[in-house]
C-alpha atoms as a PDB file:
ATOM      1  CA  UNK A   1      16.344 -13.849  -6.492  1.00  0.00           C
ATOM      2  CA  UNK A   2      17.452 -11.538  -3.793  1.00  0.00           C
ATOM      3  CA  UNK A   3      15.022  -9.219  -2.597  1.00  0.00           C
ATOM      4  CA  UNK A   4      15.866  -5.947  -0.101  1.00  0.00           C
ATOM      5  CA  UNK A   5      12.818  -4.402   1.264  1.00  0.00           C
ATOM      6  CA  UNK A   6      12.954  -1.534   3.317  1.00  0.00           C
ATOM      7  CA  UNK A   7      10.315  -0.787   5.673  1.00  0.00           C
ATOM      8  CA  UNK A   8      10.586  -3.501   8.069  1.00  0.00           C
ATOM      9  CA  UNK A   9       7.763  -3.338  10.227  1.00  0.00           C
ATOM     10  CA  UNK A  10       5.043  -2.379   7.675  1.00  0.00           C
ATOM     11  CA  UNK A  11       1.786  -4.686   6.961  1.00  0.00           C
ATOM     12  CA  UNK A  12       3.744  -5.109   3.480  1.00  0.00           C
ATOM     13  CA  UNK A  13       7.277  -5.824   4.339  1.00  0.00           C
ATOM     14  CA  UNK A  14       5.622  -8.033   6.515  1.00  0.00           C
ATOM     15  CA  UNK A  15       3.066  -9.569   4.522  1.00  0.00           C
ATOM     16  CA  UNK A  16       5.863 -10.082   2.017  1.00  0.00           C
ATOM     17  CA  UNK A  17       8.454 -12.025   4.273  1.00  0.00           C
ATOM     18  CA  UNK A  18       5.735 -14.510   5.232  1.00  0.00           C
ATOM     19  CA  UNK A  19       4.385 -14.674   1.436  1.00  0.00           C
ATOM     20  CA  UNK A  20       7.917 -15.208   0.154  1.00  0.00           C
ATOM     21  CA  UNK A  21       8.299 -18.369   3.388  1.00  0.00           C
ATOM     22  CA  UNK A  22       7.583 -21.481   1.307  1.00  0.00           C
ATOM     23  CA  UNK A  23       8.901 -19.838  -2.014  1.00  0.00           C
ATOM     24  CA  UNK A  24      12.425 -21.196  -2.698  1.00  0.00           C
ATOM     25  CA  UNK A  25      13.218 -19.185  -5.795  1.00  0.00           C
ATOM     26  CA  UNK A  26      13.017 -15.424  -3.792  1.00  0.00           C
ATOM     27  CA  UNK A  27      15.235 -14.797  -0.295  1.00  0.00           C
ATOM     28  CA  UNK A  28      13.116 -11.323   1.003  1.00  0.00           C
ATOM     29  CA  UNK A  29      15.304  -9.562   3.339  1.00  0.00           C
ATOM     30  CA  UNK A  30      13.248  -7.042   5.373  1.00  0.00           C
ATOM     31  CA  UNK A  31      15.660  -4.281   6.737  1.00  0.00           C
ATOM     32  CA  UNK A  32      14.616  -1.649   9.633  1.00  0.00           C
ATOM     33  CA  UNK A  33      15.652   1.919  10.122  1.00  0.00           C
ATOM     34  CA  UNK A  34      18.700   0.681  12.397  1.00  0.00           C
ATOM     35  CA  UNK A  35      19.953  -0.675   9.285  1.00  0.00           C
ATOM     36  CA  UNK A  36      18.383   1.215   6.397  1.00  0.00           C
ATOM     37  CA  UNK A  37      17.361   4.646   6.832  1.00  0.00           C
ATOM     38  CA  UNK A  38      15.737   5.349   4.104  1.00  0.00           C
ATOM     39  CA  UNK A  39      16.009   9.418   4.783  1.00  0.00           C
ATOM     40  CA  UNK A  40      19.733   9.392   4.683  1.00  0.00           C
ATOM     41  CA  UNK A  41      21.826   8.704   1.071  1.00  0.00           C
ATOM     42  CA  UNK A  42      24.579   7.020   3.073  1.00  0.00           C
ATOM     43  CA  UNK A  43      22.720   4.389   4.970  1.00  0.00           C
ATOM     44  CA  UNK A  44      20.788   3.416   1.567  1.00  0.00           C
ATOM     45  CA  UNK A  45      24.130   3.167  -0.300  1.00  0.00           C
ATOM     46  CA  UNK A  46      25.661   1.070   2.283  1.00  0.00           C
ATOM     47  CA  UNK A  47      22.571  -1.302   3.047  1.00  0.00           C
ATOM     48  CA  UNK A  48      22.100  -1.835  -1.492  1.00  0.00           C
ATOM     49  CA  UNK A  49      25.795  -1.955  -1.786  1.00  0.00           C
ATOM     50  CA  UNK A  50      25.921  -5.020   1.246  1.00  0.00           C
ATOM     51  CA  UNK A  51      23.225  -6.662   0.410  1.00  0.00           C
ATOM     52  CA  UNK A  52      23.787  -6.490  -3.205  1.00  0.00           C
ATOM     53  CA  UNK A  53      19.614  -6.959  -4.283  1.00  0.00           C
ATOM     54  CA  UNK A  54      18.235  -8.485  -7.223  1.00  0.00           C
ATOM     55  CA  UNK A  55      15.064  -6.027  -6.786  1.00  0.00           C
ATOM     56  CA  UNK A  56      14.593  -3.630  -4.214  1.00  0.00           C
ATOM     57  CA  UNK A  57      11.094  -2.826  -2.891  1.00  0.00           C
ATOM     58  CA  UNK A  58      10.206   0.376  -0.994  1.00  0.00           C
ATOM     59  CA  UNK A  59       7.589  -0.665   1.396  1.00  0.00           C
ATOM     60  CA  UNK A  60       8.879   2.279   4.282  1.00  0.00           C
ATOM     61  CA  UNK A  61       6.172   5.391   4.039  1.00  0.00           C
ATOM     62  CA  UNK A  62       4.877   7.993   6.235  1.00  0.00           C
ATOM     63  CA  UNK A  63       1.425   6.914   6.101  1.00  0.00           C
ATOM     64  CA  UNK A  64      -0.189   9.553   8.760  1.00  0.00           C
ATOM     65  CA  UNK A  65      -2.768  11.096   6.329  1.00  0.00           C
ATOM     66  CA  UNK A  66      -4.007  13.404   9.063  1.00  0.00           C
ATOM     67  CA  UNK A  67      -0.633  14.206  11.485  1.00  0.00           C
ATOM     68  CA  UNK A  68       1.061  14.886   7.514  1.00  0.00           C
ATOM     69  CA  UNK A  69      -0.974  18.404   7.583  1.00  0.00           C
ATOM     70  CA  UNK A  70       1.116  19.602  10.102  1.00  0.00           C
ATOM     71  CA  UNK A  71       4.568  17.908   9.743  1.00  0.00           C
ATOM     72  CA  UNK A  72       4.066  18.327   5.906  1.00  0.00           C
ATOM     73  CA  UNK A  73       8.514  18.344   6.258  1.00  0.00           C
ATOM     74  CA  UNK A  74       8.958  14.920   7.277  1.00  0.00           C
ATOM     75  CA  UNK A  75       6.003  13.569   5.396  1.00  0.00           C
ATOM     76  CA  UNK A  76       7.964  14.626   2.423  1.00  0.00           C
ATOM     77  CA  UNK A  77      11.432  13.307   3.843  1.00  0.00           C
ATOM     78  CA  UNK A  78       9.973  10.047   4.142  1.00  0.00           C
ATOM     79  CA  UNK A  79       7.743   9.802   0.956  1.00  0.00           C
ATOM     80  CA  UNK A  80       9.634  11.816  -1.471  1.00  0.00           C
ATOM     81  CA  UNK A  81      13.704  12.312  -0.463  1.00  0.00           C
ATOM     82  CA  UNK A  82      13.785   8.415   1.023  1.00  0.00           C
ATOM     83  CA  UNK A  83      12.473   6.869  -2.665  1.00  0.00           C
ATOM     84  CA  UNK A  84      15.010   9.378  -4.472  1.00  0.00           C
ATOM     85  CA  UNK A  85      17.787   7.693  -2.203  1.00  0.00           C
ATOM     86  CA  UNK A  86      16.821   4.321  -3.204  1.00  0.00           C
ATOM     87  CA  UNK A  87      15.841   5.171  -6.605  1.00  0.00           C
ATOM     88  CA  UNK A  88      19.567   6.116  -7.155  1.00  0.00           C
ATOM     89  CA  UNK A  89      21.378   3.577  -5.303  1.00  0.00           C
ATOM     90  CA  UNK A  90      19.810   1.520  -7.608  1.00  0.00           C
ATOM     91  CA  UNK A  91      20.015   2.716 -10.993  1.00  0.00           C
ATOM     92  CA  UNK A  92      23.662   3.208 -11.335  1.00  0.00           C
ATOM     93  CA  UNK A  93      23.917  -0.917 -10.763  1.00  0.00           C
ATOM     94  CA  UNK A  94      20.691  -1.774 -12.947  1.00  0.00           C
ATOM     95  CA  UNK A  95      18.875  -2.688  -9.823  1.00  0.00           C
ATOM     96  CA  UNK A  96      14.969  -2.583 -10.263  1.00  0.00           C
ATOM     97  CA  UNK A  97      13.319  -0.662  -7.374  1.00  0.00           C
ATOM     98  CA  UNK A  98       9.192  -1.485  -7.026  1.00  0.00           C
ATOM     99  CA  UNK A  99       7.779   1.775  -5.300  1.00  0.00           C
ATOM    100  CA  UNK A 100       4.446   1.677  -3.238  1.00  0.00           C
ATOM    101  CA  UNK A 101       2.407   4.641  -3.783  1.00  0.00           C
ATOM    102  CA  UNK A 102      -1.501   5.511  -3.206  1.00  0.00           C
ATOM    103  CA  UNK A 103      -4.990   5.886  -4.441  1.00  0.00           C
ATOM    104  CA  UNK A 104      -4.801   9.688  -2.879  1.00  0.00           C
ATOM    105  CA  UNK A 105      -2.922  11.217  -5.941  1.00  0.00           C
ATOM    106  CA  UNK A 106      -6.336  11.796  -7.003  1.00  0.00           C
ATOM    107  CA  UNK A 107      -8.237  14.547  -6.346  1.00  0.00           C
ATOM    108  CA  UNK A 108     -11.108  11.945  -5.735  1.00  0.00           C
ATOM    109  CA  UNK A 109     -13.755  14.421  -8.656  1.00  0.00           C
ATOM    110  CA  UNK A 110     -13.363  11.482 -11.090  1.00  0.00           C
ATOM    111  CA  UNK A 111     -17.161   9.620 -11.508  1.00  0.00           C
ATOM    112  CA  UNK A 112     -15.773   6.837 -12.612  1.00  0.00           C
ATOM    113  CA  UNK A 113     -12.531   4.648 -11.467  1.00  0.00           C
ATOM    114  CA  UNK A 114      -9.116   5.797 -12.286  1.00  0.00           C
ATOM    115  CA  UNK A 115      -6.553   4.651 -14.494  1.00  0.00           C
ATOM    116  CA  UNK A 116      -3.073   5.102 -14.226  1.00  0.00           C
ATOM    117  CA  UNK A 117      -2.664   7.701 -17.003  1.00  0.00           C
ATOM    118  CA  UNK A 118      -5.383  10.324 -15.402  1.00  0.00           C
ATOM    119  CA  UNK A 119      -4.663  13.265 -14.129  1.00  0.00           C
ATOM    120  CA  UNK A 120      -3.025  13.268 -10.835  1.00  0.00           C
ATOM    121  CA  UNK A 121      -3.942  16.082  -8.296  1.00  0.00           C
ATOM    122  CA  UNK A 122      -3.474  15.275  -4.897  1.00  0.00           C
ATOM    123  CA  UNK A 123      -5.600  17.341  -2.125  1.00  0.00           C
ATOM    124  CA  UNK A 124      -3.813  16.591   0.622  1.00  0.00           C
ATOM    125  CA  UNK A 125      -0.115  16.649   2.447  1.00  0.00           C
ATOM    126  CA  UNK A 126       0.475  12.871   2.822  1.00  0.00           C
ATOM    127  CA  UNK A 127      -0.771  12.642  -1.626  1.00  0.00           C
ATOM    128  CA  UNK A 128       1.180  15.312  -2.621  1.00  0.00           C
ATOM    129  CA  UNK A 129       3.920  13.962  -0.800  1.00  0.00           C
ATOM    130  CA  UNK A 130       3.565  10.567  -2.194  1.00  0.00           C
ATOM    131  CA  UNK A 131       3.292  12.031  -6.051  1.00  0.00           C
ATOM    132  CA  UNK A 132       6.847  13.582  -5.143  1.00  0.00           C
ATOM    133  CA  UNK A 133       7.919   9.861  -4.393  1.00  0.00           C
ATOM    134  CA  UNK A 134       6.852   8.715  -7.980  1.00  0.00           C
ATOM    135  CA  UNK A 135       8.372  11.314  -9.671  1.00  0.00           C
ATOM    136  CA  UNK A 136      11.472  11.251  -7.638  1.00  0.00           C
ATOM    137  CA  UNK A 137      11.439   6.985  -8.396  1.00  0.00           C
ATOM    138  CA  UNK A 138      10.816   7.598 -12.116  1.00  0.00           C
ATOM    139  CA  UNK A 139      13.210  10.367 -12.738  1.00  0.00           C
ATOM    140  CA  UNK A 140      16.253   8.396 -10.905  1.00  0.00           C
ATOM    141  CA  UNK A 141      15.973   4.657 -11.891  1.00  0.00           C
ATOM    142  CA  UNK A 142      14.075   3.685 -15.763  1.00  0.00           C
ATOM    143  CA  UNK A 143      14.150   0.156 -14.195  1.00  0.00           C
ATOM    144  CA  UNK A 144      10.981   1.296 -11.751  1.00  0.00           C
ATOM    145  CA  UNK A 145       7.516  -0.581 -11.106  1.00  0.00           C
ATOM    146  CA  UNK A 146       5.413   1.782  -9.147  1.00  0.00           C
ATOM    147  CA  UNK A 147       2.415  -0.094  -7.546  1.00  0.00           C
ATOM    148  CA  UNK A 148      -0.853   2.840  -6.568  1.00  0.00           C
ATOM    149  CA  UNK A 149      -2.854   0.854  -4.046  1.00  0.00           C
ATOM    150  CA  UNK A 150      -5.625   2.051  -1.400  1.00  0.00           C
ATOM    151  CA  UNK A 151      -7.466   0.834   1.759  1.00  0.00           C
ATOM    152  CA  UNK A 152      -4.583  -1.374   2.912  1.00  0.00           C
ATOM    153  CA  UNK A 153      -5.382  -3.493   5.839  1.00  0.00           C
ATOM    154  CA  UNK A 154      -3.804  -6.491   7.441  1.00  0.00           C
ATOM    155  CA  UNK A 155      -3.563  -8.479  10.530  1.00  0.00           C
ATOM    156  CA  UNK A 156      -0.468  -6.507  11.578  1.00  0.00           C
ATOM    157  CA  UNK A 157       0.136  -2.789  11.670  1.00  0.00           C
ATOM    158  CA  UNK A 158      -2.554   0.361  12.366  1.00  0.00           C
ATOM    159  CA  UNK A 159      -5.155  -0.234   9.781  1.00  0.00           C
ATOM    160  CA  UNK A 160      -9.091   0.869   9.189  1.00  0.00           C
ATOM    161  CA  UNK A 161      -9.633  -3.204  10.417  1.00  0.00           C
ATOM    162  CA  UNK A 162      -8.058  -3.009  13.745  1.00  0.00           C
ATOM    163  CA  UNK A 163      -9.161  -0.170  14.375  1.00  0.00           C
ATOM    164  CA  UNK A 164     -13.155  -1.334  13.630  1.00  0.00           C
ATOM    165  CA  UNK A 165     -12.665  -4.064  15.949  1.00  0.00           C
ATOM    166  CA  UNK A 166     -11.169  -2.444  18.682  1.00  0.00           C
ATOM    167  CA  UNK A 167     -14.030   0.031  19.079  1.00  0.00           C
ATOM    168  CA  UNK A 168     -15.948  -2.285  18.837  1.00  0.00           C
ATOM    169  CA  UNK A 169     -15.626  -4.300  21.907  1.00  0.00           C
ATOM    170  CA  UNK A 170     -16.728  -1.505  23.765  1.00  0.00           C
ATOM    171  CA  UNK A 171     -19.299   0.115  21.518  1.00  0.00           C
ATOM    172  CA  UNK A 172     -22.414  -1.035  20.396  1.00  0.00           C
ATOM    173  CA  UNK A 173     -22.865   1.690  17.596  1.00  0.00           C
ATOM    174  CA  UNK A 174     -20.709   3.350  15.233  1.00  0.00           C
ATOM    175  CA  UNK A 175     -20.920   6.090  12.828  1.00  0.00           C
ATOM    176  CA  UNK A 176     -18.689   5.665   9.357  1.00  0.00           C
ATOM    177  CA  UNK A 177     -17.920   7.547   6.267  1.00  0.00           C
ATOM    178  CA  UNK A 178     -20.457   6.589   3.205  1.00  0.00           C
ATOM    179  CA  UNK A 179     -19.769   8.740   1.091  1.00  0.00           C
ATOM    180  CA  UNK A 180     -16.138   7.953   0.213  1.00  0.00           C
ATOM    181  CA  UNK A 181     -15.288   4.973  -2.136  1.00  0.00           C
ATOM    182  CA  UNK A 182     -12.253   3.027  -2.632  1.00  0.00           C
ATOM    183  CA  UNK A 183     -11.026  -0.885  -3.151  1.00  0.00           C
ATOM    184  CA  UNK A 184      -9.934  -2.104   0.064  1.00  0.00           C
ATOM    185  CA  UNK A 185      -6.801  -4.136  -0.281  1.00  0.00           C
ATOM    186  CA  UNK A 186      -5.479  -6.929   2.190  1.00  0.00           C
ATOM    187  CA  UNK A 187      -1.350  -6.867   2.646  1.00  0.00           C
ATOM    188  CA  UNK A 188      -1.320 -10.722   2.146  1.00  0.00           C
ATOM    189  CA  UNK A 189      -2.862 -10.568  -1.565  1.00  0.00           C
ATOM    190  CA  UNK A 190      -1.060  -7.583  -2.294  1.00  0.00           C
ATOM    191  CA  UNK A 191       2.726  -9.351  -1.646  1.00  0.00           C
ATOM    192  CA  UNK A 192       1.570 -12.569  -3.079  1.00  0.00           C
ATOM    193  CA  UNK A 193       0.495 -10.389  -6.629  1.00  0.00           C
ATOM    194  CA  UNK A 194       4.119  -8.543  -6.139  1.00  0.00           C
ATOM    195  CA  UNK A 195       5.824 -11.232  -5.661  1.00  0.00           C
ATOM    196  CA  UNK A 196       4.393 -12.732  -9.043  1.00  0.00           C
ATOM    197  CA  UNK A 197       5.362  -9.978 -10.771  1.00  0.00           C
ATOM    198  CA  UNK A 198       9.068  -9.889  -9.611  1.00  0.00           C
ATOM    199  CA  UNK A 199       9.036 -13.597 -10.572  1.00  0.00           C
ATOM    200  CA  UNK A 200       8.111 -12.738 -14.204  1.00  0.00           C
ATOM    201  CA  UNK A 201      10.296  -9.740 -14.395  1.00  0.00           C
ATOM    202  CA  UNK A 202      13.416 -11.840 -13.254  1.00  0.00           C
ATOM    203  CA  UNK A 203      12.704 -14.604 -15.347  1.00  0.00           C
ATOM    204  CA  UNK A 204      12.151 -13.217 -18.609  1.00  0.00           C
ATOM    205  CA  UNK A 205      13.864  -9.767 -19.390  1.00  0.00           C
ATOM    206  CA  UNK A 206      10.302  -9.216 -22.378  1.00  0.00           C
ATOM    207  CA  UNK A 207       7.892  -9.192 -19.628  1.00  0.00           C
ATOM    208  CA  UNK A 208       9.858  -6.175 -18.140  1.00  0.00           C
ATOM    209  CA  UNK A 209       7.066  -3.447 -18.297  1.00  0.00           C
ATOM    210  CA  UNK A 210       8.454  -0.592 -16.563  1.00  0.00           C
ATOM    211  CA  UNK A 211       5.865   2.265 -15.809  1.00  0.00           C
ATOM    212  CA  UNK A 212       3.782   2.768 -13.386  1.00  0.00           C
ATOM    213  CA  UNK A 213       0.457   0.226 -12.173  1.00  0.00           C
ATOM    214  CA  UNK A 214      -2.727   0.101  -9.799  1.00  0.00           C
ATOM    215  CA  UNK A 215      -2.318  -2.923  -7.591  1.00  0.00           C
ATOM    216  CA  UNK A 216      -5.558  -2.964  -5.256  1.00  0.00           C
ATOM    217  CA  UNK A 217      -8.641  -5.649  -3.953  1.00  0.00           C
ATOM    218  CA  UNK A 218     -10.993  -6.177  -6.374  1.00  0.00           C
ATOM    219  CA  UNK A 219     -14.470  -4.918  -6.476  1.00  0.00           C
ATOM    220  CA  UNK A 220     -15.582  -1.422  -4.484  1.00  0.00           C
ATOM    221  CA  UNK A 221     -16.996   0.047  -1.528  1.00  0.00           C
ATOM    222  CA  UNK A 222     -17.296   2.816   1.297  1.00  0.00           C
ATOM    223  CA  UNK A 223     -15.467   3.290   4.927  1.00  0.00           C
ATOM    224  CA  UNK A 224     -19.086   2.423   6.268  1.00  0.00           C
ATOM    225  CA  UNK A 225     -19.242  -0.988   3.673  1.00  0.00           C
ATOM    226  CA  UNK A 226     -15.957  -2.197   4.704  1.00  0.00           C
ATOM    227  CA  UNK A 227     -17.005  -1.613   8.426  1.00  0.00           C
ATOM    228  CA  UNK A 228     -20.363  -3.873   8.235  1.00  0.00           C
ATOM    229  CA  UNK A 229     -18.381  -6.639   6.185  1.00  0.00           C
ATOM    230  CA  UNK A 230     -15.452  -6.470   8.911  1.00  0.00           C
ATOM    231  CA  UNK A 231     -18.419  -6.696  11.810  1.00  0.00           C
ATOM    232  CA  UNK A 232     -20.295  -9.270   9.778  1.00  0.00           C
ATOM    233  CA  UNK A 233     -16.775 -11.608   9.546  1.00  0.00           C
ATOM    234  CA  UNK A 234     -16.358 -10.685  13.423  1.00  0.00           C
ATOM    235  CA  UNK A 235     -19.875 -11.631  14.430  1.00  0.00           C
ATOM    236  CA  UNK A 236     -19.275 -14.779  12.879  1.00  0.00           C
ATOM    237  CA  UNK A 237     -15.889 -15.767  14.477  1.00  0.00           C
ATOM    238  CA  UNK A 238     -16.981 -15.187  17.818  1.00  0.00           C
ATOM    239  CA  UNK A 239     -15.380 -11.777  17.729  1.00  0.00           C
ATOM    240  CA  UNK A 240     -16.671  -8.420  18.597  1.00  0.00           C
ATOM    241  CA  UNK A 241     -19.570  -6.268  16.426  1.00  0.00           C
ATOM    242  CA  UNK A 242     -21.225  -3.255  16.213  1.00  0.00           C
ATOM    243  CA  UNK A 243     -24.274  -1.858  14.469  1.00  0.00           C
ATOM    244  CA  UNK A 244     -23.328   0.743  11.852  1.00  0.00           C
ATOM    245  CA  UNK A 245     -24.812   3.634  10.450  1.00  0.00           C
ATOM    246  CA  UNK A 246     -24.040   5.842   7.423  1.00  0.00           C
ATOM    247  CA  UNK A 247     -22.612   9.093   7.769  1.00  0.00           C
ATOM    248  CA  UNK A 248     -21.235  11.932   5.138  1.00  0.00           C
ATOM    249  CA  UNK A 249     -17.669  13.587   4.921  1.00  0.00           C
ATOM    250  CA  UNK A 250     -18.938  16.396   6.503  1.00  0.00           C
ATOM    251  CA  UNK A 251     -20.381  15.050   9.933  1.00  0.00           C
ATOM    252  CA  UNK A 252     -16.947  13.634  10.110  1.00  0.00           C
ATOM    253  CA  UNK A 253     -14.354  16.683   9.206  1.00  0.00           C
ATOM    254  CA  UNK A 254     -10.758  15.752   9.156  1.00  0.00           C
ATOM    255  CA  UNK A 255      -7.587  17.460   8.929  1.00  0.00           C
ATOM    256  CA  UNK A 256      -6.770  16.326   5.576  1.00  0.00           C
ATOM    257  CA  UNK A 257      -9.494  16.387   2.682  1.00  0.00           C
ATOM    258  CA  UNK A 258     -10.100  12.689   1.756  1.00  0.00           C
ATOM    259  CA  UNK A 259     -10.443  11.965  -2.175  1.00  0.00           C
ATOM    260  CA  UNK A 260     -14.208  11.065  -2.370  1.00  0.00           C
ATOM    261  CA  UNK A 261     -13.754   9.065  -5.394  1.00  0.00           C
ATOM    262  CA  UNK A 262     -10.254   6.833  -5.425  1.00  0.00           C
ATOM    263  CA  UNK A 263     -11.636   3.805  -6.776  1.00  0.00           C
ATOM    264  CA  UNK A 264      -8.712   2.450  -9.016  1.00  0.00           C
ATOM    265  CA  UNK A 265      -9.215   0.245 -12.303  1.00  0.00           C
ATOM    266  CA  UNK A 266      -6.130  -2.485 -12.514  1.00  0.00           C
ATOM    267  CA  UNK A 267      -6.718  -3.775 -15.860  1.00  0.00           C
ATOM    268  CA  UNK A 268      -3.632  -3.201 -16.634  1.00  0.00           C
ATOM    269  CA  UNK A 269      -1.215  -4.917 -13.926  1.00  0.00           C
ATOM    270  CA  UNK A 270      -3.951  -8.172 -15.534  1.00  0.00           C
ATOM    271  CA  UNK A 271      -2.682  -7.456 -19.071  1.00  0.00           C
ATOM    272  CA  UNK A 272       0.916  -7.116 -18.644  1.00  0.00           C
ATOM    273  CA  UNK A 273       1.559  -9.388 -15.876  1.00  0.00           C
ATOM    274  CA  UNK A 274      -1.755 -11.721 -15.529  1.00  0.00           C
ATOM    275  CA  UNK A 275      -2.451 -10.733 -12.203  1.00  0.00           C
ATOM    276  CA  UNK A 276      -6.056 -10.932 -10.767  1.00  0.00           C
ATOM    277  CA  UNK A 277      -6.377  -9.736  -7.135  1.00  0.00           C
ATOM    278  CA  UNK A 278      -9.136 -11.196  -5.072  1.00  0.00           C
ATOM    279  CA  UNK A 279     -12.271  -9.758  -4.027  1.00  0.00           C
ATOM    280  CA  UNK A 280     -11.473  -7.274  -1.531  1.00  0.00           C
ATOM    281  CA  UNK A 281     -14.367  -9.601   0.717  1.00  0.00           C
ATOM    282  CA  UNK A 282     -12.063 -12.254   1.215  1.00  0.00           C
ATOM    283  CA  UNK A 283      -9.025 -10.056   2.126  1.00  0.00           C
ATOM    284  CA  UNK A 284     -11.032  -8.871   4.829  1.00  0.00           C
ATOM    285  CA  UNK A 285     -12.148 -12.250   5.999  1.00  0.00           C
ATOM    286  CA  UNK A 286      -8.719 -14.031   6.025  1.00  0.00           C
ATOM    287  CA  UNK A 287      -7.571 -10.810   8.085  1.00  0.00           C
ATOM    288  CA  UNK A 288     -10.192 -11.265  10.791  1.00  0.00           C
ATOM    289  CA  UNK A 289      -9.959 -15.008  11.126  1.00  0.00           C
ATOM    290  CA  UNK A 290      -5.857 -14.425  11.441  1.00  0.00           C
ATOM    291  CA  UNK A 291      -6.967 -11.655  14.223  1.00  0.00           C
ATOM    292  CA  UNK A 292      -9.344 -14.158  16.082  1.00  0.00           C
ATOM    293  CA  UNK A 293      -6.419 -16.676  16.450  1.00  0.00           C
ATOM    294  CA  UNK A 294      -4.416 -14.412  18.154  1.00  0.00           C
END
C-alpha cells in the first residue's frame, strides 16, 4: 500500500514514517511544501498524479491557535482551501484521503465528552478554520476518514511537552491552566492506530466506514495535569522539573478563547475498526524518555 502524506515536517507525518519503518505491507512517502503545496490545486494534482497513492493522508495544518486570530486568511488557506485541493485530486481517481482535524470544533459548553455527531461550534479562528477543512474533505471525496484529535504532543515539533520542559530548566515554578480539559494524545500512538486502520480499509473493501472519527489518548485531564505528569516523567529521567500550581482561564487570557470542555469519547473508531489508544500517561512517558536520549 502506497501512502502520500503531506505535511512533511509535522509530529504526525513524522511519527508516521517511523511507525510505518518495520511495516513491509505500507511504503509512507512524506512530501514537503517544495514538492506538495498543499495551498495551490496544481502542485497537489501533480504530486497525487506522480506518486499515484493508495491513500492519501493530510497531516499539513496551520496549527497557530493564537497567531490564527490575526492571520484568520491563511489559517483558512491552509486548513480549509489545502484539504479541498487534496480532497479533489483524489476523488476523481477513487483515492481515499484521511483528514486530521481537532477537538476545538467544540465550543468546549458540553459537561460531558463529545461524540462525533454533536454539535460543532467552534469559538475560535484556527476551529472554525479547521470545521471548513471537514466540510471541504467531505463534500469533495465520499471515500474520506476524518480523524478529530486534541493535545498532540511528540518528541519532535512545537508541542505543550517541549515547551514544559524547556521552561523548566530555568524555572523552578510554573503556573498552568486547570480549568481546561482534554485527552492528550502522543504522535507515535496516534500513526500506529492510523496506520491500523488504513491496513483494514485496504484489505477488506466491508470494513470501509467512511465518516468522520475521534482518534485521541485515552483517559482525561487539564493543561496543569499533563504538566505535573510531564515533570513527574522528567524528574525521574534525570531531566528537568518544576513545581506546579493551578491556575484558571482567566489569570491566563489568550488571544483565542480555548474550548473549556474538548474531552472527546472514541468509542466509535473501537467499534468499527478495533482500535484502543493507550492511556494518554504512557504517551507522555515514551515522549520524555525519547527527549532524554537526545
Amino acid at each position: 500500500m502506497r501512502v502520500l502524506v503531506a505535511g512533511k515536517n509535522g509530529q504526525l507525518a513524522t511519527a508516521l514514517v517511523e511507525a510505518a519503518t518495520a511495516d513491509t505491507e505500507i511504503d509512507v512517502q512524506a512530501i514537503g511544501r517544495e514538492a506538495l503545496d498543499i495551498c495551490d490545486g496544481i502542485s497537489v494534482e501533480q504530486a497525487v498524479a506522480g506518486f499515484a497513492p493508495d491513500i492519501v493522508v493530510n497531516a499539513a495544518a496551520y496549527t497557530a491557535v493564537d497567531k490564527a486570530e490575526t492571520e484568520e486568511a491563511q489559517a483558512f488557506a491552509v486548513n480549509e482551501e489545502g484539504p479541498r485541493f487534496l480532497a479533489l485530486a483524489t476523488a476523481p481517481r477513487g483515492i481515499p484521503i484521511v483528514h486530521l482535524s481537532t477537538d476545538y470544533v467544540y465550543d468546549g459548553n458540553k459537561a460531558v465528552p463529545y461524540l462525533e455527531d454533536d454539535p460543532v461550534a467552534p469559538a475560535s479562528v484556527y476551529g472554525r478554520s479547521k470545521l471548513a477543512g471537514e466540510v471541504a474533505v467531505r463534500d469533495a471525496n465520499p471515500k474520506h476518514l476524518i480523524f478529530r484529535t486534541a493535545w498532540v504532543h511528540s518528541p519532535t515539533g512545537n508541542n505543550f511537552v517541549k515547551t514544559m520542559l524547556r521552561l523548566g530548566v530555568d524555572r523552578d515554578h510554573l503556573n498552568v491552566v486547570n480549568d481546561q480539559h482534554g485527552n492528550p494524545s502522543y504522535a507515535l500512538h496516534l500513526a500506529e492506530a492510523i496506520l491500523h486502520i488504513m491496513r483494514k480499509v485496504g484489505a477488506d473493501e466491508s470494513v470501509q466506514s467512511w465518516g468522520t472519527y475521534h482518534l485521541s489518548g485515552t483517559g482525561t485531564t487539564t493543561w496543569y495535569g499533563l504538566a505535573r505528569e510531564v515533570f513527574r516523567c522528567s524528574k525521574a529521567a534525570g531531566g528537568p522539573h518544576a513545581e506546579v500550581s493551578p491556575i484558571t482561564t482567566a489569570d491566563y487570557p489568550t488571544p483565542a478563547k480555548r474550548p473549556a470542555n474538548s474531552r472527546l469519547d472514541c468509542s466509535k473508531v473501537g467499534r468499527v475498526f478495533g482500535v484502543e489508544m493507550p492511556k494518554w500517561e504512557d504517551g507522555v512517558a515514551d515522549c520524555i524518555a525519547r527527549l532524554m536520549r537526545t
